[in-house]
Protein backbone atom coordinates (compact mmCIF):
# COMPACT_ATOMS: atom_id res chain seq x y z
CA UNK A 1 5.61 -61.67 2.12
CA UNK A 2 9.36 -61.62 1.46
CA UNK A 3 8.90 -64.11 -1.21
CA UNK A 4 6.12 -61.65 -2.96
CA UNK A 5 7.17 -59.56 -5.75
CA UNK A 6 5.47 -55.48 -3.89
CA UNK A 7 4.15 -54.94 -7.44
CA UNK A 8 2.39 -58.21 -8.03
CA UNK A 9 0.52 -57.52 -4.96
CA UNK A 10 -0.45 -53.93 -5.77
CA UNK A 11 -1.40 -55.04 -9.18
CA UNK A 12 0.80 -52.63 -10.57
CA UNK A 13 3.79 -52.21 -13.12
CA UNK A 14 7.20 -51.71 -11.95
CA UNK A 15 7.03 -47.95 -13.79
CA UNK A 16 3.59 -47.36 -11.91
CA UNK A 17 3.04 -43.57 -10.66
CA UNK A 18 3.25 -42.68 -7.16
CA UNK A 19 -0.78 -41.81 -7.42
CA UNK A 20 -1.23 -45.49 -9.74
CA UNK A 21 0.16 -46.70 -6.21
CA UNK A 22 -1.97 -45.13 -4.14
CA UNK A 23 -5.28 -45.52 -5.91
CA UNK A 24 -4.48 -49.25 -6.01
CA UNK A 25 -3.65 -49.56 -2.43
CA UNK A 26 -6.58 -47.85 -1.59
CA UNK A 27 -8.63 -50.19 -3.95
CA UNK A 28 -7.42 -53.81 -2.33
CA UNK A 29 -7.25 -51.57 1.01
CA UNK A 30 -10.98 -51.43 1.39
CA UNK A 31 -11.71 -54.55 -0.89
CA UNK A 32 -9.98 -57.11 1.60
CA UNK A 33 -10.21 -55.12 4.68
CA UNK A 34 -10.80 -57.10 8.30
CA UNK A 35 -13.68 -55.00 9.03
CA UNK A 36 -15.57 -56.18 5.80
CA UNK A 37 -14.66 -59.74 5.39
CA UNK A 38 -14.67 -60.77 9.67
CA UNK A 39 -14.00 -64.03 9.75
CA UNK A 40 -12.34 -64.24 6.36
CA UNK A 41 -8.74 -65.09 7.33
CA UNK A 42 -7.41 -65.15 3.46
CA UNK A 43 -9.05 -61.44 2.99
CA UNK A 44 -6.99 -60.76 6.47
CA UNK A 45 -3.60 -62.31 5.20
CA UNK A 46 -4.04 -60.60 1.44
CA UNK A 47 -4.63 -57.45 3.48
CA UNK A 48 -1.77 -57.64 5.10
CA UNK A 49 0.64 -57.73 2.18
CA UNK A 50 -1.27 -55.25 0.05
CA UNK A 51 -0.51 -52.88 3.43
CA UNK A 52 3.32 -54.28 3.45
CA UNK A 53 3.35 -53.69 0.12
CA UNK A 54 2.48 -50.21 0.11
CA UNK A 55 4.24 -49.39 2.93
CA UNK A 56 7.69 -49.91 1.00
CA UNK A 57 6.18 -48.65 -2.86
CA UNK A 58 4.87 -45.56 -1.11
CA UNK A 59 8.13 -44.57 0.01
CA UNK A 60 10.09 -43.19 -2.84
CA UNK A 61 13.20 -44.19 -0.85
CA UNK A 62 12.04 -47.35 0.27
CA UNK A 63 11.25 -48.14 -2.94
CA UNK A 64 14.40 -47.59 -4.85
CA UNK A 65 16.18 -49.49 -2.33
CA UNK A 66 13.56 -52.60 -3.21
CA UNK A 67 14.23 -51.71 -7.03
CA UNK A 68 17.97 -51.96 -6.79
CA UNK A 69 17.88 -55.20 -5.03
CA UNK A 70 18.96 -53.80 -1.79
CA UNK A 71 15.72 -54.86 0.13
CA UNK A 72 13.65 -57.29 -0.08
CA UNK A 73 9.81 -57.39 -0.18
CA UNK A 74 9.59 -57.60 3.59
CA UNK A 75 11.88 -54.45 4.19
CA UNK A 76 14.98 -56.30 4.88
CA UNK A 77 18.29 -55.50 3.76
CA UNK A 78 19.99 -57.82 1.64
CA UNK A 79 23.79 -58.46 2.30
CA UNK A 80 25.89 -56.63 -0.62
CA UNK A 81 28.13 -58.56 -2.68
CA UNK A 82 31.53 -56.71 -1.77
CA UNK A 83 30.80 -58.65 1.62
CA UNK A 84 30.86 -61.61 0.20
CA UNK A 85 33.54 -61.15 -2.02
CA UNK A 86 35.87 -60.05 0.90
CA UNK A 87 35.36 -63.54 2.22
CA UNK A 88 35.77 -65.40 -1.03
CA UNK A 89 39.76 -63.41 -1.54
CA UNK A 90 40.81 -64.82 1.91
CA UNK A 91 43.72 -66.54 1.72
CA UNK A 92 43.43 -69.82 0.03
CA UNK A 93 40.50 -68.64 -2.29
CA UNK A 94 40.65 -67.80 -5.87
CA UNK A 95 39.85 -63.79 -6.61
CA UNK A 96 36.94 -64.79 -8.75
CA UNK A 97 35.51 -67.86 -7.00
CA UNK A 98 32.31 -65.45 -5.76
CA UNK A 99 30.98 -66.68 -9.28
CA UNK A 100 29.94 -69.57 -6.75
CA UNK A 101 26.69 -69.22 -4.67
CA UNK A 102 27.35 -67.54 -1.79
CA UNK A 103 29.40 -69.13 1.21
CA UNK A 104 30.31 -72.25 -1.45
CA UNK A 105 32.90 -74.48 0.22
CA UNK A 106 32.61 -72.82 3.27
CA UNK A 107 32.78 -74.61 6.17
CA UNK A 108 29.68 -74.28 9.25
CA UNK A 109 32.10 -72.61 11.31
CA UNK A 110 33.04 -69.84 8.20
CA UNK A 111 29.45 -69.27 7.59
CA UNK A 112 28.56 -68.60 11.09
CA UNK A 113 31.69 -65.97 11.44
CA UNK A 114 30.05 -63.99 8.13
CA UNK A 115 26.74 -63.71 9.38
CA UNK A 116 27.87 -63.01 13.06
CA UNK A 117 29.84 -60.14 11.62
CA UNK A 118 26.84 -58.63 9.62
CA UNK A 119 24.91 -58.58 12.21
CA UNK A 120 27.18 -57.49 15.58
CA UNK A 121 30.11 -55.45 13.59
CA UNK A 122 33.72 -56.54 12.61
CA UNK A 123 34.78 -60.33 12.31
CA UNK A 124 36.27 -61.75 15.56
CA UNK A 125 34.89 -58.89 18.13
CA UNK A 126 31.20 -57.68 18.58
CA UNK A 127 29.68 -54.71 18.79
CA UNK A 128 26.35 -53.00 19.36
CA UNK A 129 23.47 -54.51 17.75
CA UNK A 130 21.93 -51.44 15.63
CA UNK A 131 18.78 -49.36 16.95
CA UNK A 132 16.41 -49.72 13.97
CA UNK A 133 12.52 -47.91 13.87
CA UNK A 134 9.87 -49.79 13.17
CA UNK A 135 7.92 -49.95 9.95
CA UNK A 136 4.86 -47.40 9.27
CA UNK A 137 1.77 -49.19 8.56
CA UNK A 138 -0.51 -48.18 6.25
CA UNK A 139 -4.76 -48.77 6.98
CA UNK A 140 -7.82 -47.37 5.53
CA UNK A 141 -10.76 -46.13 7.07
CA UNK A 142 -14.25 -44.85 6.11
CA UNK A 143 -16.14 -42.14 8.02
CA UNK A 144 -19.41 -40.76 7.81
CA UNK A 145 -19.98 -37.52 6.32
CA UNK A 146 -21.39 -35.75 9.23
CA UNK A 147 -18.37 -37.26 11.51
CA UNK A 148 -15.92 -35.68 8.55
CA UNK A 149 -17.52 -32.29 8.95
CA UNK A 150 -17.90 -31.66 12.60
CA UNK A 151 -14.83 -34.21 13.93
CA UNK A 152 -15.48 -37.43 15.85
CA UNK A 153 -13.78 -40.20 17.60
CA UNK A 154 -13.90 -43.96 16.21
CA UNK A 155 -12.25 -47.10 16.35
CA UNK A 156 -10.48 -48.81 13.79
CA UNK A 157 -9.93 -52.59 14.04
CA UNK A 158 -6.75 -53.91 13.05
CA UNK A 159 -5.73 -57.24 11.31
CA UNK A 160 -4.12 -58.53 14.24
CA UNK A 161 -7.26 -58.25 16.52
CA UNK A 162 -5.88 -55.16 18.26
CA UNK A 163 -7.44 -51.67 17.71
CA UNK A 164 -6.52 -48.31 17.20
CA UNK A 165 -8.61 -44.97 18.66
CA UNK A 166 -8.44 -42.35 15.93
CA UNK A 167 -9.62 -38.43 16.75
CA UNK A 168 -11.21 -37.41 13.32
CA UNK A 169 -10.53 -33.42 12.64
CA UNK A 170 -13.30 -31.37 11.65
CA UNK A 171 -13.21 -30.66 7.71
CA UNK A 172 -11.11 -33.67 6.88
CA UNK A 173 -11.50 -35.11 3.27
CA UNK A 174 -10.73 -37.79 1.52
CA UNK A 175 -7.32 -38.62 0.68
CA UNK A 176 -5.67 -37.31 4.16
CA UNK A 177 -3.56 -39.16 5.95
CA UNK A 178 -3.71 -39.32 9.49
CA UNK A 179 -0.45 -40.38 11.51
CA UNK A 180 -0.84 -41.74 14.96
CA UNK A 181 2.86 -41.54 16.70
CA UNK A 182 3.84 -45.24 17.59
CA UNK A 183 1.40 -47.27 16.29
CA UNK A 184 3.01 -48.56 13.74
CA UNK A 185 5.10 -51.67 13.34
CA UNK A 186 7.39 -52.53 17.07
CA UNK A 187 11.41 -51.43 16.84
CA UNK A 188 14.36 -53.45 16.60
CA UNK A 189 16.56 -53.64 19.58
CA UNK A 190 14.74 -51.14 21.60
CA UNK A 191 14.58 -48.69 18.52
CA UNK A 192 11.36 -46.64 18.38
CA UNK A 193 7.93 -47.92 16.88
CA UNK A 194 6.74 -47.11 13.76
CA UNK A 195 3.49 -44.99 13.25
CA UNK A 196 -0.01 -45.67 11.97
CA UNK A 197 -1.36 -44.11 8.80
CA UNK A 198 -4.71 -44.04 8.10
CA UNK A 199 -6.09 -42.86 4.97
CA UNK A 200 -9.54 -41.63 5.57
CA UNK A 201 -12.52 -42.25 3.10
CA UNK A 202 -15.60 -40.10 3.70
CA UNK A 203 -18.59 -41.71 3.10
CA UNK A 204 -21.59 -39.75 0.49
CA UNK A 205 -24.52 -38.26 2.09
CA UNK A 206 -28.34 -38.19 0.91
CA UNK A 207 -28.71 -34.51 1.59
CA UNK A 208 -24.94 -32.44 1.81
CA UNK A 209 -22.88 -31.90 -0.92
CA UNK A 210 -20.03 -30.70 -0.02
CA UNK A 211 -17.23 -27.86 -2.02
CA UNK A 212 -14.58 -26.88 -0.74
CA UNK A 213 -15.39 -25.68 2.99
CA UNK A 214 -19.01 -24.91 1.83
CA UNK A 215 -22.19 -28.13 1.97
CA UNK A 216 -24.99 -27.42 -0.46
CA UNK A 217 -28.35 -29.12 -0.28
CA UNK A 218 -31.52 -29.15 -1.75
CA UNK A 219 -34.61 -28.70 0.36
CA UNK A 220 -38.12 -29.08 -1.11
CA UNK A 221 -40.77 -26.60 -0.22
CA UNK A 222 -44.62 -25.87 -0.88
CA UNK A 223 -46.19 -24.32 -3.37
CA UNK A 224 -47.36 -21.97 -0.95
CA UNK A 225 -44.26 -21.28 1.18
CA UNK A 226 -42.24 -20.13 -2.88
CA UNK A 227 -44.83 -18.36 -3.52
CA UNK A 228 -45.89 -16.43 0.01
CA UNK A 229 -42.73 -16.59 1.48
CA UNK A 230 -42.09 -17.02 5.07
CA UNK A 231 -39.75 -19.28 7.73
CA UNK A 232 -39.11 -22.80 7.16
CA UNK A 233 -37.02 -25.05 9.27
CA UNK A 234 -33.46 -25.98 7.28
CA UNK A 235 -30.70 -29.25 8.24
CA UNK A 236 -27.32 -28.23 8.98
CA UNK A 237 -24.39 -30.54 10.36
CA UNK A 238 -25.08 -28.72 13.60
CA UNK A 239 -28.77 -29.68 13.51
CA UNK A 240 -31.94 -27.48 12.35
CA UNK A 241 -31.99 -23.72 11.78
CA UNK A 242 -34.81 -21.39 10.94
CA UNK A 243 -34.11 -19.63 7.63
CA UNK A 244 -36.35 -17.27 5.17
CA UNK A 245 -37.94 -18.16 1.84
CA UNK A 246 -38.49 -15.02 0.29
CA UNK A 247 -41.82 -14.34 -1.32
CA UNK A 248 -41.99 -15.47 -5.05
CA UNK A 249 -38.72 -17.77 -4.57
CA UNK A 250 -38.91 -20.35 -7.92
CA UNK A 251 -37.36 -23.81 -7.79
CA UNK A 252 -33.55 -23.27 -8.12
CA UNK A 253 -33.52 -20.09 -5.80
CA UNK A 254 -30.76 -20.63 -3.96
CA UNK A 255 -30.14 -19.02 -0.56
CA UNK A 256 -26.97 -19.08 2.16
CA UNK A 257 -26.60 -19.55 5.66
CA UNK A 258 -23.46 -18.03 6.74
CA UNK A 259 -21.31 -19.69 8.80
CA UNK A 260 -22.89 -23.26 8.63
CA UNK A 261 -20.92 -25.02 6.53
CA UNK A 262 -17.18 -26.70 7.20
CA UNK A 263 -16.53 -25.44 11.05
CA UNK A 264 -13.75 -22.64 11.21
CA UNK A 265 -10.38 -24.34 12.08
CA UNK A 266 -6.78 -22.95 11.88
CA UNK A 267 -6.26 -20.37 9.26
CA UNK A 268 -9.63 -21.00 7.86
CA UNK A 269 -12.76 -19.57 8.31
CA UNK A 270 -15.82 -21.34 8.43
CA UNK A 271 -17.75 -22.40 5.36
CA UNK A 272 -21.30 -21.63 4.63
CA UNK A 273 -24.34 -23.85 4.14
CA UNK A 274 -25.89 -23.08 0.75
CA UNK A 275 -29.98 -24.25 0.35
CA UNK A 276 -31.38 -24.32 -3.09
CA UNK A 277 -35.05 -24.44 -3.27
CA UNK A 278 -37.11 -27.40 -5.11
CA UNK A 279 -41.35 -26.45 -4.87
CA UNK A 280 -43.45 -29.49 -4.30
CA UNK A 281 -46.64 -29.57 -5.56
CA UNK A 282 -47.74 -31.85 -2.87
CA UNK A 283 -51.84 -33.06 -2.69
CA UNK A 284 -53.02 -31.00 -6.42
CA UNK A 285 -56.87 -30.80 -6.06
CA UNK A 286 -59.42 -29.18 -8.95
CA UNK A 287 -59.71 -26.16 -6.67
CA UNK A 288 -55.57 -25.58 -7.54
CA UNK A 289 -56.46 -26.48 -10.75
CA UNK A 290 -59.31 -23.95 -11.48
CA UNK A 291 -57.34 -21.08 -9.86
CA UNK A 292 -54.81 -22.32 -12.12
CA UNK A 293 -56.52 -21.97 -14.86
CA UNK A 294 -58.10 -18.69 -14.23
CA UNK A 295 -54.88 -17.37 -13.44
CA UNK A 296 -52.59 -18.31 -16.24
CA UNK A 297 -55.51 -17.19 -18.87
CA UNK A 298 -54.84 -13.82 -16.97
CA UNK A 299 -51.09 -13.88 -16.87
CA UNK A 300 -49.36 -15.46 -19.71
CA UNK A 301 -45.46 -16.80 -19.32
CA UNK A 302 -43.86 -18.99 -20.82
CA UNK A 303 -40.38 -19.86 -18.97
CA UNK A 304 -38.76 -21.88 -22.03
CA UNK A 305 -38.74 -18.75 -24.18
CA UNK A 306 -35.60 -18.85 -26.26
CA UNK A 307 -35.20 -21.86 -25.85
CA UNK A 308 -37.94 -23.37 -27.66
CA UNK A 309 -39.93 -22.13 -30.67
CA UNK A 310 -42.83 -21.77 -28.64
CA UNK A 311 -44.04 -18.16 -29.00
């Protein structure tokens, strides 16, 4: 990965947005994820740097380290030049010799004294190796709609083989970003672990709709039951209620159940479920037909008046 130019693998250009990012991320995310490709170890490795990837472009300070030059593509820091040219005015050394690569006519012994004081403190004496936290990783994961609304537990497998239990709030969307404390990437010299964040995907339904804390859905009904009224058993994410269809209700009548829609949670009150009426026809037979006919002959409407230039 520290080879890999972050943008390359996000498919992005170096000016990209913060949400450019994040859309593409999410894109390769669930394209090349473990759970969709088992098996496929290339998917695995090309998730892996699309995660590193976004780990470091995500992080506006992260990435304007990387931009400067000061990290590379893996996270690490890259020595500054003053450092080097400290060691290139010793004694013996021209003042402008650092035009040379780095640790030119240097002997073993030199080079091992410059990177033994990078990483343990001051040439000659060492010192504490430096605490550092572990990386955040970034994973995706899709939920079902029902499991969005009413909260769930599930399992997300990882690309190393290891897995992750995630506690799904009620009325999460898609977009949020769920942190899980320590699971990210391991610390450096007993420094603290990174976290886990998981970007949640809700999955479409065939019935709910859902708008803001509210779920709509369209329920089909008789003839009879628009036109006589009467009780009629309705879904919710809690499972079926009884509701009312009032007499006369035409397709498109819409009607609420209060309280049934996104569950109440801090500072929010719970949603309602709204039901909009679609009439069936069901088995037609002449007998509907004749009455039909009789009927309309008797009571003329046209609903497309205004519309049309039928009179």
């Amino acid at each position: 990965m520290a080879s890999t130019d972050l943008y390359e693998a996000l498919g992005v250009k170096r000016d990209a947005s913060a949400e450019e990012i994040r859309k593409a991320y999410r894109k390769l995310a669930k394209k090349h994820h473990p759970d969709l490709n088992p098996g496929n170890k290339a998917a695995e490795d090309r998730f892996k740097a699309v995660a590193s990837a976004y780990d470091i472009l995500s992080d506006s300070e992260k990435r304007g380290r990387y931009d400067r030059g000061e990290i590379d593509a893996s996270g690490e820091a890259r020595p500054e030049r003053p450092f080097y040219k400290g060691y290139a005015e010793r004694p013996g050394r021209g003042k402008y010799q650092t035009a040379q690569p780095p640790g030119a006519g240097m002997s073993e012994e030199e080079l091992g004294d410059i990177f033994a004081e990078f990483f343990t403190g001051s040439a000659g004496r060492s010192g504490p190796e430096i605490r550092m936290r572990g990386r955040d990783q970034h994973y995706a994961l899709e939920v079902d709609f029902l499991d969005a609304v009413t909260g769930a537990t599930r399992r997300l497998t990882l690309p190393d083989g290891k897995s992750l239990e995630v506690q799904i709030p009620p009325g999460i969307e898609s977009g949020q970003v769920l942190r899980l404390k320590g699971q990210g990437g391991p610390g450096r010299n007993d420094g603290p672990a990174g976290d886990a964040l998981i970007e949640i995907a809700v999955a479409p339904h065939p019935l709910f709709r859902r708008e803001g804390d509210d779920l709509h859905v369209e329920l089909p009904v008789s003839l009879a039951e628009a036109v006589l009224g009467g009780k009629i058993t309705v879904p919710t994410p809690a499972g079926p209620v009884s509701m009312t269809v009032p007499p006369r209700s035409d397709t498109g009548t819409r009607l609420r159940l209060r309280g049934r829609g996104i569950p109440a949670r801090a500072g929010r009150p719970a949603g309602d479920e709204y039901v909009t009426l679609k009439v069936l026809l069901g088995n037609a037979d002449e007998e509907l037909e004749r009455f039909l006919r009789e009927w309309s002959a008797k009571h003329p409407f046209n609903p497309r008046r205004g519309l049309t230039e039928e009179p």
